[in-house]
N, C-alpha and C. Protein backbone atom coordinates (compact mmCIF):
# COMPACT_ATOMS: atom_id res chain seq x y z
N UNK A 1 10.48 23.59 -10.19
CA UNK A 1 10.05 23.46 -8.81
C UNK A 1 9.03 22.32 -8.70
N UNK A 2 9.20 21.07 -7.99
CA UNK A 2 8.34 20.49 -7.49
C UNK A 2 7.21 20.78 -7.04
N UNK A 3 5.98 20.87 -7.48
CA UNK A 3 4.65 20.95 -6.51
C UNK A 3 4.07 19.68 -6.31
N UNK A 4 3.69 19.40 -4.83
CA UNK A 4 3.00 18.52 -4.56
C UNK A 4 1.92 18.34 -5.39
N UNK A 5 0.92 16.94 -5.87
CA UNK A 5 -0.32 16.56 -5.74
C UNK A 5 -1.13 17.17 -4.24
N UNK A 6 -2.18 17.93 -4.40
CA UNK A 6 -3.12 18.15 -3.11
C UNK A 6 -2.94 16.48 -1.97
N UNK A 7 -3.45 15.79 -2.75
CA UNK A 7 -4.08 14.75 -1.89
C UNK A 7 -3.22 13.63 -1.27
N UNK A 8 -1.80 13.82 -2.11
CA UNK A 8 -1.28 12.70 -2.06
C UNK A 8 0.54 12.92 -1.36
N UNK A 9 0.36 13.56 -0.77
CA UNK A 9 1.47 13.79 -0.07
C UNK A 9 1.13 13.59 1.42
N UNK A 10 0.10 13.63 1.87
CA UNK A 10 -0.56 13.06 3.80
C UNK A 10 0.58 12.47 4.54
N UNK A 11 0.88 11.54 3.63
CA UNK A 11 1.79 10.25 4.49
C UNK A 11 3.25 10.96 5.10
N UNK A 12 3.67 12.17 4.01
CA UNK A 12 5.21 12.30 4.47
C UNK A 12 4.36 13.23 5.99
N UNK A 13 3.05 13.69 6.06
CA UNK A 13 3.04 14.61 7.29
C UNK A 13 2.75 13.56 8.58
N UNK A 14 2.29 12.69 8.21
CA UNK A 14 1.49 11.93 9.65
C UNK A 14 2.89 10.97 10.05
N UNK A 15 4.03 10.56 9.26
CA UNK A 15 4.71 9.60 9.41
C UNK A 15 5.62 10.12 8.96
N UNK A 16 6.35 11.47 9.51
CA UNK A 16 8.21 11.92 9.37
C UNK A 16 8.76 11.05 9.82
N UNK A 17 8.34 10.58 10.82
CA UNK A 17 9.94 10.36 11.83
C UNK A 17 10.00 8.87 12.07
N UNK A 18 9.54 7.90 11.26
CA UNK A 18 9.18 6.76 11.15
C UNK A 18 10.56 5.49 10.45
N UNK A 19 11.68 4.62 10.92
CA UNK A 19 12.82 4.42 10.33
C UNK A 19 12.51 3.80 9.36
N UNK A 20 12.89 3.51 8.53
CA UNK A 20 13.00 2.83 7.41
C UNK A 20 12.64 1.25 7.88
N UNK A 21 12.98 0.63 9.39
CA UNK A 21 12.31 -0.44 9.30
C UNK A 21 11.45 -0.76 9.41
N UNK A 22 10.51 0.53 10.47
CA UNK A 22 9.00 -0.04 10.22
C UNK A 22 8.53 -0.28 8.93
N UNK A 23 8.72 0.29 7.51
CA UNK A 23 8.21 -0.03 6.63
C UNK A 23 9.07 -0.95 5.54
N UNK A 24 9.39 -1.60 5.92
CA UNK A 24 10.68 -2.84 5.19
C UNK A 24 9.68 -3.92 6.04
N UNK A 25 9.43 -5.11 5.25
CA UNK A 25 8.67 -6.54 5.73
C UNK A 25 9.76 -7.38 5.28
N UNK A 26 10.16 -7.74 6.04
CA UNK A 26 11.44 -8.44 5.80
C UNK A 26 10.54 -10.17 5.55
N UNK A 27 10.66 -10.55 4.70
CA UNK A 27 9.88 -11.88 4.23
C UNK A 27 10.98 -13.12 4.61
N UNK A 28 12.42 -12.83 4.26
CA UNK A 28 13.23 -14.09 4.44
C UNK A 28 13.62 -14.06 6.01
N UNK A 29 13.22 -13.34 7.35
CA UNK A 29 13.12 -13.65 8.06
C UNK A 29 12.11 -12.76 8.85
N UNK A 30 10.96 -13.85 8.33
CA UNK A 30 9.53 -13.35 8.40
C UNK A 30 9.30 -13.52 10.30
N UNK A 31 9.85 -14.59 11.08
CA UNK A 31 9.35 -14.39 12.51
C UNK A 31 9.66 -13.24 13.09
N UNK A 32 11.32 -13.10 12.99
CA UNK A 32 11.90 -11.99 13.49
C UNK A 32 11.34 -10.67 12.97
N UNK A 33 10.60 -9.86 11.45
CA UNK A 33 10.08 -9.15 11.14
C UNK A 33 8.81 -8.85 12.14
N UNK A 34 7.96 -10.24 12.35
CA UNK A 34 6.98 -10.21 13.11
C UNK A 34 6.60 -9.89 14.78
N UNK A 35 7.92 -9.84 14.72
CA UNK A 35 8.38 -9.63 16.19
C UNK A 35 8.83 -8.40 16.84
N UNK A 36 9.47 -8.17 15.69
CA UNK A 36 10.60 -6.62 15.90
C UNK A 36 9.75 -5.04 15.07
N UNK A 37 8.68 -5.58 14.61
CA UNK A 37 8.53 -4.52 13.38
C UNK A 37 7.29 -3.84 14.33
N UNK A 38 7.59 -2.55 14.62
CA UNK A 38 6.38 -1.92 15.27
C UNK A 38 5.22 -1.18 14.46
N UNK A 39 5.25 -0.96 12.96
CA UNK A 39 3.98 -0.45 12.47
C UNK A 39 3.72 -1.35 10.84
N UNK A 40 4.36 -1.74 10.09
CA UNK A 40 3.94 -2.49 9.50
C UNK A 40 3.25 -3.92 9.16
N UNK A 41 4.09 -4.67 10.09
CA UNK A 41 3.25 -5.78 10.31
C UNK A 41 2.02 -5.53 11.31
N UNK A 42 2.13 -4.50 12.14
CA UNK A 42 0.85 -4.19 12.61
C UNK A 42 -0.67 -4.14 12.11
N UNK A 43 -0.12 -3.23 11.19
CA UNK A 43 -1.01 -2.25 10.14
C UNK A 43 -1.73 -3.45 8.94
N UNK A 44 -0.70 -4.28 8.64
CA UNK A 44 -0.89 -5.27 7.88
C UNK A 44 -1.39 -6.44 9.00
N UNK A 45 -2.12 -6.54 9.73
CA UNK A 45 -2.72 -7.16 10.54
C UNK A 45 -2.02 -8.73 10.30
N UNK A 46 -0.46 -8.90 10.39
CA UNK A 46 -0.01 -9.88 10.24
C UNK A 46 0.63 -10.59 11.65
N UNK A 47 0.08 -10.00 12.44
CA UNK A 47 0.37 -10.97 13.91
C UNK A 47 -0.50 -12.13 14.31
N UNK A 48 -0.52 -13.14 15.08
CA UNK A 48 -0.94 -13.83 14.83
C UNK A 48 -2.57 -13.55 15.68
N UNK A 49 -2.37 -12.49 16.52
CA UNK A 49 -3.95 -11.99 16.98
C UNK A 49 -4.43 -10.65 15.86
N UNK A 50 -5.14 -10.92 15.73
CA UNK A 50 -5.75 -9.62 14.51
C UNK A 50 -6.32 -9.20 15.12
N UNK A 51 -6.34 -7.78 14.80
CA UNK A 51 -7.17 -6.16 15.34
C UNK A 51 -7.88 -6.75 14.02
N UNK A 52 -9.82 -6.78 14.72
CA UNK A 52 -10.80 -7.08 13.53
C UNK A 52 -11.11 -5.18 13.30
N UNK A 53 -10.73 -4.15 14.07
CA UNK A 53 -10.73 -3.16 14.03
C UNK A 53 -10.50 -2.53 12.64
N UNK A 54 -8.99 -3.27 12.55
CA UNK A 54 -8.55 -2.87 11.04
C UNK A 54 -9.03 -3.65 9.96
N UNK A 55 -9.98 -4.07 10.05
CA UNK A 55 -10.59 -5.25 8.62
C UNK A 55 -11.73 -4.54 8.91
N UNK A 56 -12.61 -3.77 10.00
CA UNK A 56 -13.57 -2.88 10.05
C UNK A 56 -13.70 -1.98 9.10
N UNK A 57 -12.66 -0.92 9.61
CA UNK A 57 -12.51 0.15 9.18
C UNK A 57 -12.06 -0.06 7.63
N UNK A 58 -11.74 -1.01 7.39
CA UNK A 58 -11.27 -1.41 5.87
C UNK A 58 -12.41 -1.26 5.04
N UNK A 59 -12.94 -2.37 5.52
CA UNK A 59 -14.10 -2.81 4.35
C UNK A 59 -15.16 -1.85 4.84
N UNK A 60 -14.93 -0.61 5.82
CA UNK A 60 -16.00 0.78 5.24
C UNK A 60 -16.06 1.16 4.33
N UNK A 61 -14.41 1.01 3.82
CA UNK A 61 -14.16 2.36 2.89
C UNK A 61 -14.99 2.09 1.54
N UNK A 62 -15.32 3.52 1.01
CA UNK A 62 -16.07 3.64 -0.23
C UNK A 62 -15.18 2.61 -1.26
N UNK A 63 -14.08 3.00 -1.42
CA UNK A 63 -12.74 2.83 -2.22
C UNK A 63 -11.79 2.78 -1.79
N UNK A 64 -10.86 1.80 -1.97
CA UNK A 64 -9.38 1.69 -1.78
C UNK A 64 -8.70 1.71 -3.08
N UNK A 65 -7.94 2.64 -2.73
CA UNK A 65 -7.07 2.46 -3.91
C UNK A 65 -5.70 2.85 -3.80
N UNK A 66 -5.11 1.71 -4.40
CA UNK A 66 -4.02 1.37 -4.26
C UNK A 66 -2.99 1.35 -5.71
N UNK A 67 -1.72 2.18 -5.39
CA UNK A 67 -0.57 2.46 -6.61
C UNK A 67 0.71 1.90 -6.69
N UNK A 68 0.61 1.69 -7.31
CA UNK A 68 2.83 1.48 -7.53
C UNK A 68 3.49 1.74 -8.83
N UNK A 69 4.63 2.32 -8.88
CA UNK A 69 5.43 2.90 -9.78
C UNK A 69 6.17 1.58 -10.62
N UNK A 70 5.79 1.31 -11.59
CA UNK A 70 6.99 0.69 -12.46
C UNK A 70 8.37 0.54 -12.48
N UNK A 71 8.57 1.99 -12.25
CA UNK A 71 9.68 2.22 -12.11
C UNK A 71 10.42 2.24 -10.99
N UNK A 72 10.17 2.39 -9.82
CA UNK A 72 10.62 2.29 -8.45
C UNK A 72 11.87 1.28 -8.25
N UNK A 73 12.54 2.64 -7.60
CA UNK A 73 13.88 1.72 -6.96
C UNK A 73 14.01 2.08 -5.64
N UNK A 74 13.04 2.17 -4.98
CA UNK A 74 13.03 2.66 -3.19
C UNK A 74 12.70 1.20 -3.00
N UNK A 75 10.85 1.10 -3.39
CA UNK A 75 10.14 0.28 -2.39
C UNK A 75 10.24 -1.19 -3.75
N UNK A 76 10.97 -2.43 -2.84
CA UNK A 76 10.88 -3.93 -2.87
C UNK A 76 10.46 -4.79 -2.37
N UNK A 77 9.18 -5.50 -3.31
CA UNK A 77 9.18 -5.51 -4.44
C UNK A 77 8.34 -4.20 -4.79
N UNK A 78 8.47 -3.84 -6.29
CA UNK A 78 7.90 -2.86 -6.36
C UNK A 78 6.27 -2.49 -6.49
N UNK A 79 5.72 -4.12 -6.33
CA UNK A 79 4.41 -4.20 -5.97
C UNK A 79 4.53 -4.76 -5.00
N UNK A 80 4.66 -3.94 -4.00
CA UNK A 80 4.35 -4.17 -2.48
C UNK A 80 3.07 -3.09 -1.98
N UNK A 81 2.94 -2.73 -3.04
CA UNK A 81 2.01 -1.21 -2.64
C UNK A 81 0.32 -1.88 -2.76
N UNK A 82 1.06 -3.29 -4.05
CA UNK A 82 -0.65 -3.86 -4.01
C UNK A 82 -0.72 -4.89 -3.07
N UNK A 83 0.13 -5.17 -2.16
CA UNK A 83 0.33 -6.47 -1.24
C UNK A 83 0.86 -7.37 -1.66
N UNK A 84 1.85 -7.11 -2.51
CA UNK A 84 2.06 -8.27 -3.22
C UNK A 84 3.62 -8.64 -2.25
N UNK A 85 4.05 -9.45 -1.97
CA UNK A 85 5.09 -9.17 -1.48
C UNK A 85 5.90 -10.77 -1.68
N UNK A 86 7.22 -10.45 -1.07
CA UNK A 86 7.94 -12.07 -1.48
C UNK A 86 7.65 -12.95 -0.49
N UNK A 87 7.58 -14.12 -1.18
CA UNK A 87 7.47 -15.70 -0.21
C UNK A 87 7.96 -15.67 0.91
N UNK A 88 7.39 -16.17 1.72
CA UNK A 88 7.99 -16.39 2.98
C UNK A 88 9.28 -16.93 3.10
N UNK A 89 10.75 -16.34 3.16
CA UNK A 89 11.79 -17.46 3.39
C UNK A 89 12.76 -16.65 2.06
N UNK A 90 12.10 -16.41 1.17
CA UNK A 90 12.89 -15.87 0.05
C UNK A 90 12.80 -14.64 -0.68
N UNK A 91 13.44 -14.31 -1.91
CA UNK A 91 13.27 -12.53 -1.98
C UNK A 91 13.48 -12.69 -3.32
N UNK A 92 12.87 -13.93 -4.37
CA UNK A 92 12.22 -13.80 -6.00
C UNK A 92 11.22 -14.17 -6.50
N UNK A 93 10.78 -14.62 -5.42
CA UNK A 93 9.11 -14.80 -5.92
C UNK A 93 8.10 -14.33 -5.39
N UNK A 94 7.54 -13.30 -6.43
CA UNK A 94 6.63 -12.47 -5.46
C UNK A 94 5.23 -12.90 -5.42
N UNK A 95 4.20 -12.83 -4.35
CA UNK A 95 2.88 -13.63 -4.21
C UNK A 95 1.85 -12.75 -4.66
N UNK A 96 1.42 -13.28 -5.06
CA UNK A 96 0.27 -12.37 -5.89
C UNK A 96 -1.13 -11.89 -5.02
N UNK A 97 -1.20 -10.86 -5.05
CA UNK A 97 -2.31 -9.98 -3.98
C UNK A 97 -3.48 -10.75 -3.39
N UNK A 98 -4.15 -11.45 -4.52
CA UNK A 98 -4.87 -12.34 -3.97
C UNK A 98 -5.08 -13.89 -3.88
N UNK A 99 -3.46 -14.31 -3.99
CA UNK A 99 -3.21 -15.88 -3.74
C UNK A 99 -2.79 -15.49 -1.96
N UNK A 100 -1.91 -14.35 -1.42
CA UNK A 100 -1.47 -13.86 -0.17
C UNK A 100 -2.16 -14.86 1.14
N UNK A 101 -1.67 -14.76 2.21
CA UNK A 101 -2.32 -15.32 3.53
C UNK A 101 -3.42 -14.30 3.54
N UNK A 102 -2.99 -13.25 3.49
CA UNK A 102 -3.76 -12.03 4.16
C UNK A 102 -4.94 -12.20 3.39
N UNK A 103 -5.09 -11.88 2.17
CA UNK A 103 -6.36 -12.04 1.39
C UNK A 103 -7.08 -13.26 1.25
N UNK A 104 -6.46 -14.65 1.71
CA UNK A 104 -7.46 -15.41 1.53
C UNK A 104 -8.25 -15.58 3.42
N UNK A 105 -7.21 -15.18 4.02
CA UNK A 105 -7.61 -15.17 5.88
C UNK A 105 -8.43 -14.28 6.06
N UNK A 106 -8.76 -12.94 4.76
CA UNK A 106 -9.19 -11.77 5.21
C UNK A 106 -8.92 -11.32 6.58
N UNK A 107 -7.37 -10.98 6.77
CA UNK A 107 -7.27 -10.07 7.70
C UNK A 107 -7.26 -8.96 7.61
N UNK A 108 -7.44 -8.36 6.58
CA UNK A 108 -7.44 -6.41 6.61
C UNK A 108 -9.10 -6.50 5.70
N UNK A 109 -9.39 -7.06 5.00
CA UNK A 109 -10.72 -7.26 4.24
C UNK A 109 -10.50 -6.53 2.78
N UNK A 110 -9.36 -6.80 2.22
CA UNK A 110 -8.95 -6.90 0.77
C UNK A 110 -9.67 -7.35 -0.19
N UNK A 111 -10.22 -9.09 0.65
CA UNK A 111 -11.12 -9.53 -0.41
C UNK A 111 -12.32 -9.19 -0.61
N UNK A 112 -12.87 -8.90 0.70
CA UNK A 112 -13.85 -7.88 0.58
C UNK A 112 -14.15 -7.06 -0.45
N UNK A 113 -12.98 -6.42 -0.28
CA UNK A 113 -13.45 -5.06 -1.06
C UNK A 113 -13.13 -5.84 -2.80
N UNK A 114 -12.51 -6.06 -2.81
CA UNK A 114 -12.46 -6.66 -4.19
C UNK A 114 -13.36 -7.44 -4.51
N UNK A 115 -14.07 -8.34 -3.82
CA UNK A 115 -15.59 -9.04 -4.53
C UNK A 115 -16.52 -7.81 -4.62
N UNK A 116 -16.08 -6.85 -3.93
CA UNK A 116 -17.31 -5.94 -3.95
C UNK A 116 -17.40 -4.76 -5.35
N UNK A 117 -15.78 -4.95 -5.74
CA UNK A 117 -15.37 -3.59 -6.67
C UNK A 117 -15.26 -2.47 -5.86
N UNK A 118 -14.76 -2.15 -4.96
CA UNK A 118 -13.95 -1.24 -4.16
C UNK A 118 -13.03 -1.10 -3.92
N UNK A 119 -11.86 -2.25 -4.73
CA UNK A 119 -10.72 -1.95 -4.78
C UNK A 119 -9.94 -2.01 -5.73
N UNK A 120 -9.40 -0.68 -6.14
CA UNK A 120 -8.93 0.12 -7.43
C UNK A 120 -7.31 -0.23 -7.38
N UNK A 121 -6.79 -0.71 -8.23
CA UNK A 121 -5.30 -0.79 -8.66
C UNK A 121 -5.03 -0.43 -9.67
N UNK A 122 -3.53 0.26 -9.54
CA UNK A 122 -3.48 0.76 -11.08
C UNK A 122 -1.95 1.18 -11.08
N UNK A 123 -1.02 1.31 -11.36
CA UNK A 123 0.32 1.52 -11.88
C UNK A 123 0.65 2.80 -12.56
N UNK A 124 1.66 3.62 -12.31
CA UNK A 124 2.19 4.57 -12.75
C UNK A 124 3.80 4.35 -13.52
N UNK A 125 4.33 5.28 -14.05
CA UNK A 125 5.40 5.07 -15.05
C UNK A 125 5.98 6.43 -14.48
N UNK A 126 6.18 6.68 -13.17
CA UNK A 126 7.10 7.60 -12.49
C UNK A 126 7.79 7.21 -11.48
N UNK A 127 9.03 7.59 -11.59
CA UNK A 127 9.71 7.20 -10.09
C UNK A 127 9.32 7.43 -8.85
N UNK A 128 9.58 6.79 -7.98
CA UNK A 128 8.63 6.47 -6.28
C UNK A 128 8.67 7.91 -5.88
N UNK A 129 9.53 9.09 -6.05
CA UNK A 129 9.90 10.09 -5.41
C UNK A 129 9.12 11.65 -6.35
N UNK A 130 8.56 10.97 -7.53
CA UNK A 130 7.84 12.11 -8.47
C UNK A 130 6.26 11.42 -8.40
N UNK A 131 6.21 10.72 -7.45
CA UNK A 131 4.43 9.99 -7.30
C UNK A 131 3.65 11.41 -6.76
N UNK A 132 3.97 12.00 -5.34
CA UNK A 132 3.31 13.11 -5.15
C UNK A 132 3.68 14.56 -5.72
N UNK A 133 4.37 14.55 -6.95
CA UNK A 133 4.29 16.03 -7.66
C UNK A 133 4.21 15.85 -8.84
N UNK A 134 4.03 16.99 -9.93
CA UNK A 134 3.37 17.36 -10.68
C UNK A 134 3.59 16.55 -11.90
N UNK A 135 4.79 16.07 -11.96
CA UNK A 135 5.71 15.16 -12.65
C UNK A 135 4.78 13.81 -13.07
N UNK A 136 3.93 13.29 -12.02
CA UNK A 136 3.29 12.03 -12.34
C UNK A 136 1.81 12.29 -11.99
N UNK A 137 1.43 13.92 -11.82
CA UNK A 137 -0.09 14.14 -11.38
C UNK A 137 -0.86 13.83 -12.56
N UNK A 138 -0.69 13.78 -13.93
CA UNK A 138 -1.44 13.05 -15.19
C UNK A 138 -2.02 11.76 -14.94
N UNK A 139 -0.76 10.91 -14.07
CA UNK A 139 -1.00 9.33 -14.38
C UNK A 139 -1.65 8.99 -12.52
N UNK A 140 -1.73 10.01 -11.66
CA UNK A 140 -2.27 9.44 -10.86
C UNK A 140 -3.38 10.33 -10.02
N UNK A 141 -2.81 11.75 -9.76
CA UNK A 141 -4.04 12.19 -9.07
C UNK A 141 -5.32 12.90 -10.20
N UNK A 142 -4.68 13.37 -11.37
CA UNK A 142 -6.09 13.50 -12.66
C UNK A 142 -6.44 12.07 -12.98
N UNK A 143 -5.94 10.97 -13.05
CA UNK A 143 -6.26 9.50 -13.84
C UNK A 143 -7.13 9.63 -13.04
N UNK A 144 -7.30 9.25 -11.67
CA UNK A 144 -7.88 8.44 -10.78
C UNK A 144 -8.42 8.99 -9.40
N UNK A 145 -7.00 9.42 -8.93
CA UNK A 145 -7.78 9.87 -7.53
C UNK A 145 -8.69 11.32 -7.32
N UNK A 146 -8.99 12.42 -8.38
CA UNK A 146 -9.46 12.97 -8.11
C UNK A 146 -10.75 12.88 -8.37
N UNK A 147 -11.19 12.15 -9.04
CA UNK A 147 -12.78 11.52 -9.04
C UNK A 147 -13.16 10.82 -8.09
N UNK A 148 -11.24 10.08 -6.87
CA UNK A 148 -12.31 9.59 -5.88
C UNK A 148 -12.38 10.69 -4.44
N UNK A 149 -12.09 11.40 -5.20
CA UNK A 149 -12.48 12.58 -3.48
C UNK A 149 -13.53 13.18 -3.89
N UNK A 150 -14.15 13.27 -4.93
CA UNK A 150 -15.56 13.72 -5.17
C UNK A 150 -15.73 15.70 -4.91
N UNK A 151 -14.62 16.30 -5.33
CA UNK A 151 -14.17 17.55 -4.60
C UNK A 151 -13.78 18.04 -6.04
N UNK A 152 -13.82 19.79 -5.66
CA UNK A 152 -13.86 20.48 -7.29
C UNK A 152 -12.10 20.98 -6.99
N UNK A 153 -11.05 20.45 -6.56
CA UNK A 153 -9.86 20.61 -6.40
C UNK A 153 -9.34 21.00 -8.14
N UNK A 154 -8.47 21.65 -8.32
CA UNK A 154 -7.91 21.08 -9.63
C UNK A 154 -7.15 20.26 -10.43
């Protein structure tokens, strides 16, 4: 039987009913993505007016931290989880988190948090679909995240 991680299952509750394209960034036709995509490029403050709202609320946070599976065959590329995502125009070269527009424009405040050491990356060796249960809770919610909720959970 699958048991969830406590902490790390949120997303399937706040975002059921959400299609598969809001969260696809379509890079080789990055205008039309920018145009058509109602919560990702949002969220990723990649329009060409930025909510400084979301680079606010960013660079509050104590910690960000951010995962991706090695192994993953859902989400492409499979470091998209650290921002890493493909070139504008094409779909094999992926840009590295902090060469990105976003991180050097600071539109979400990535770099922020990373000059500051508030932002935690780190990689797991479970498939995208065993990240929130028990299967990969060794390599991600005991590794890491339960020291950052500061909570006597088990």
């Amino acid at each position: 039987m699958a048991v969830p991680c406590p902490a790390m299952h949120v997303s399937s509750h706040i975002f059921p009913a959400l299609p598969y394209t809001t969260w696809h960034g379509d890079r080789q036709n990055y205008s039309l993505y920018l145009k058509n995509n109602i919560f990702l490029a949002d969220i990723n403050n990649e329009r060409a007016v930025k909510n400084a709202t979301y680079k606010t609320h960013m660079t509050a946070l104590n910690t960000y931290a951010l995962l991706y599976s090695t192994t993953d065959m859902i989400v492409v590329p499979r470091s998209s989880p650290w921002f890493q995502f493909y070139a504008e125009g094409q779909d094999t070269r992926v840009v590295a988190w902090n060469e990105s527009e976003s991180y050097r424009g600071g539109w979400l405040g990535l770099r922020t948090l990373a000059e500051t050491g508030r932002l935690l990356r780190w990689q797991v060796n479970c498939s995208h679909s065993d990240i929130p249960r028990l299967a990969c809770k060794p390599q991600s919610y005991d590794a890491v995240v339960r020291d950052l909720l500061n909570n006597t959970l088990p």
